[in-house]
C-alpha atoms as a PDB file:
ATOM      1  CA  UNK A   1     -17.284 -14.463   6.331  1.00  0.00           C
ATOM      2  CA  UNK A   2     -16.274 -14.677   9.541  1.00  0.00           C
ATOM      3  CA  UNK A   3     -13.312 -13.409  10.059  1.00  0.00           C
ATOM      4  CA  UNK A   4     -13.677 -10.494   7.884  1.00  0.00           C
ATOM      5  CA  UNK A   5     -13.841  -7.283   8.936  1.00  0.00           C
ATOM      6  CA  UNK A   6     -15.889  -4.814   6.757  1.00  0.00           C
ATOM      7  CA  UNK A   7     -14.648  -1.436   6.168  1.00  0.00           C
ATOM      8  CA  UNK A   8     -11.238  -2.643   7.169  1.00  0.00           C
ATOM      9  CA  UNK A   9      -9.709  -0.857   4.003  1.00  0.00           C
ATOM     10  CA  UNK A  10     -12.278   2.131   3.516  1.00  0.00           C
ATOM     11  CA  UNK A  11     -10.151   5.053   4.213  1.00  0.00           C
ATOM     12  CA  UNK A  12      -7.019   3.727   4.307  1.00  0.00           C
ATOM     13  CA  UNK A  13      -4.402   4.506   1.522  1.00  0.00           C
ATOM     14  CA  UNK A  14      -3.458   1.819  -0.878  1.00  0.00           C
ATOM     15  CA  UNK A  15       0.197   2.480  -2.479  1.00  0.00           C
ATOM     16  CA  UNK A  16       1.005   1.017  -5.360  1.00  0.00           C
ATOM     17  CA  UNK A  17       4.912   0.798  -6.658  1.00  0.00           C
ATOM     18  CA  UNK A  18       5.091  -0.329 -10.128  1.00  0.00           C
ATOM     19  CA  UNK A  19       7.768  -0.785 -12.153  1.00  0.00           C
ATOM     20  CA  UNK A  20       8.250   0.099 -15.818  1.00  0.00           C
ATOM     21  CA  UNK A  21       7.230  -3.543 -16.763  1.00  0.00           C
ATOM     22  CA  UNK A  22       4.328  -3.816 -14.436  1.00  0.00           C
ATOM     23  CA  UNK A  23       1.408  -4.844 -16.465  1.00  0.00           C
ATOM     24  CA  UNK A  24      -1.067  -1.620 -16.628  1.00  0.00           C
ATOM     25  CA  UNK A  25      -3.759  -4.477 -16.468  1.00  0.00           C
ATOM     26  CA  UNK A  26      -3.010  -5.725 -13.904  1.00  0.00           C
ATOM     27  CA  UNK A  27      -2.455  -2.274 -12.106  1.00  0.00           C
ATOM     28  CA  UNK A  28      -5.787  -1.385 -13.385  1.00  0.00           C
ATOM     29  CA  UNK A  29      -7.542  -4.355 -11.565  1.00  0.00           C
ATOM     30  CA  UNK A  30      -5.247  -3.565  -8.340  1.00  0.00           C
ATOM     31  CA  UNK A  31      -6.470   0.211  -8.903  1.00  0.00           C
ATOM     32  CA  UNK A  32     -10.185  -1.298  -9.259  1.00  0.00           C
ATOM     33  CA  UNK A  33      -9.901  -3.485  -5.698  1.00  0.00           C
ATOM     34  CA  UNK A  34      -8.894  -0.569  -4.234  1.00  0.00           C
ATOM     35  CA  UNK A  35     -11.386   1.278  -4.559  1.00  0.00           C
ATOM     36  CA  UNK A  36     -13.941  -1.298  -4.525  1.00  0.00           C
ATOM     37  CA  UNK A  37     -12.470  -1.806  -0.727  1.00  0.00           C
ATOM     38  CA  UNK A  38     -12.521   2.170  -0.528  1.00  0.00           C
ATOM     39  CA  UNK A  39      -9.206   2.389  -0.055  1.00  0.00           C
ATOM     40  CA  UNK A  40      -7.476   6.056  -1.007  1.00  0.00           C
ATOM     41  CA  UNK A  41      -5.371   4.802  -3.808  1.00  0.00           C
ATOM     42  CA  UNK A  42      -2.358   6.235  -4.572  1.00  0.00           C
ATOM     43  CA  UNK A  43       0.849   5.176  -6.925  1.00  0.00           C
ATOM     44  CA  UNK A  44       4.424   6.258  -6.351  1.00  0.00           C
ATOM     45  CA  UNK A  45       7.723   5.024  -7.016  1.00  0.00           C
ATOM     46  CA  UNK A  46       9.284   2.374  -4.735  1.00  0.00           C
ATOM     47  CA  UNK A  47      12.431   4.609  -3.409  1.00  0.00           C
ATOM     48  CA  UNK A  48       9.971   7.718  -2.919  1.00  0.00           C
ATOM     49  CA  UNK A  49       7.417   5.295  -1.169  1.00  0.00           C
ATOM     50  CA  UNK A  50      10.256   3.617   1.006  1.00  0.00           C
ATOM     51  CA  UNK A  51      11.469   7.315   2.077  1.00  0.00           C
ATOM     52  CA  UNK A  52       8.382   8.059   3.375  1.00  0.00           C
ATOM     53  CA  UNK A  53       7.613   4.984   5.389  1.00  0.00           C
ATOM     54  CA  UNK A  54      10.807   6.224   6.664  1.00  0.00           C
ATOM     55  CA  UNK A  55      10.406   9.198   7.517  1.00  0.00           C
ATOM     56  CA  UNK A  56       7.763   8.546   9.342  1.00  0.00           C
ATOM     57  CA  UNK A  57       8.491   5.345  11.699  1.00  0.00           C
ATOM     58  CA  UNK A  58      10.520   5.930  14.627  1.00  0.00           C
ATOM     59  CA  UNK A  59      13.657   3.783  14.642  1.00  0.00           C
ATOM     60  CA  UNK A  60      12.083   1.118  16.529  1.00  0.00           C
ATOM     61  CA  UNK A  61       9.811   0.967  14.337  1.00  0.00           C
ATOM     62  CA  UNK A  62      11.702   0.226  12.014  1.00  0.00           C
ATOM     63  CA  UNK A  63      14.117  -2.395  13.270  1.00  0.00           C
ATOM     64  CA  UNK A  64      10.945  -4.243  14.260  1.00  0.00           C
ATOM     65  CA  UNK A  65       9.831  -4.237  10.937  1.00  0.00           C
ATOM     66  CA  UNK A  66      13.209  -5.211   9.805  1.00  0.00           C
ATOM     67  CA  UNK A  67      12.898  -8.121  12.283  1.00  0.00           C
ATOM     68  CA  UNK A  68      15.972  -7.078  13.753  1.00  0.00           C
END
């Protein structure tokens, strides 16, 4: 692989959001890449996930995310 960059993941945290209907198989196998990768997987709620990203980006930040 080229273009790949090994240990791009291995450290980094991994959120996932799901909802009530999210399949737990399919969170499972996201939980499994994760840490395959050796990403530091966590699981949260969207809004609780959302206010953090907040809280932590500056306003511009933000906006640029927002493409705005």
């Amino acid at each position: 692989m080229e273009a790949g960059e090994k240990g791009l993941f291995r450290g980094r945290p991994w959120v996932a959001t799901p909802e009530a209907n999210t399949d737990p198989e399919a969170l499972d196998a996201e939980h499994q890449l994760a840490t395959t990768v050796g990403a530091r997987w966590r699981r949260c709620d969207a809004p609780t996930h959302v206010g953090t990203l907040m809280a932590r980006c500056n306003r511009t930040e933000l906006l640029a995310a927002l493409g705005r």
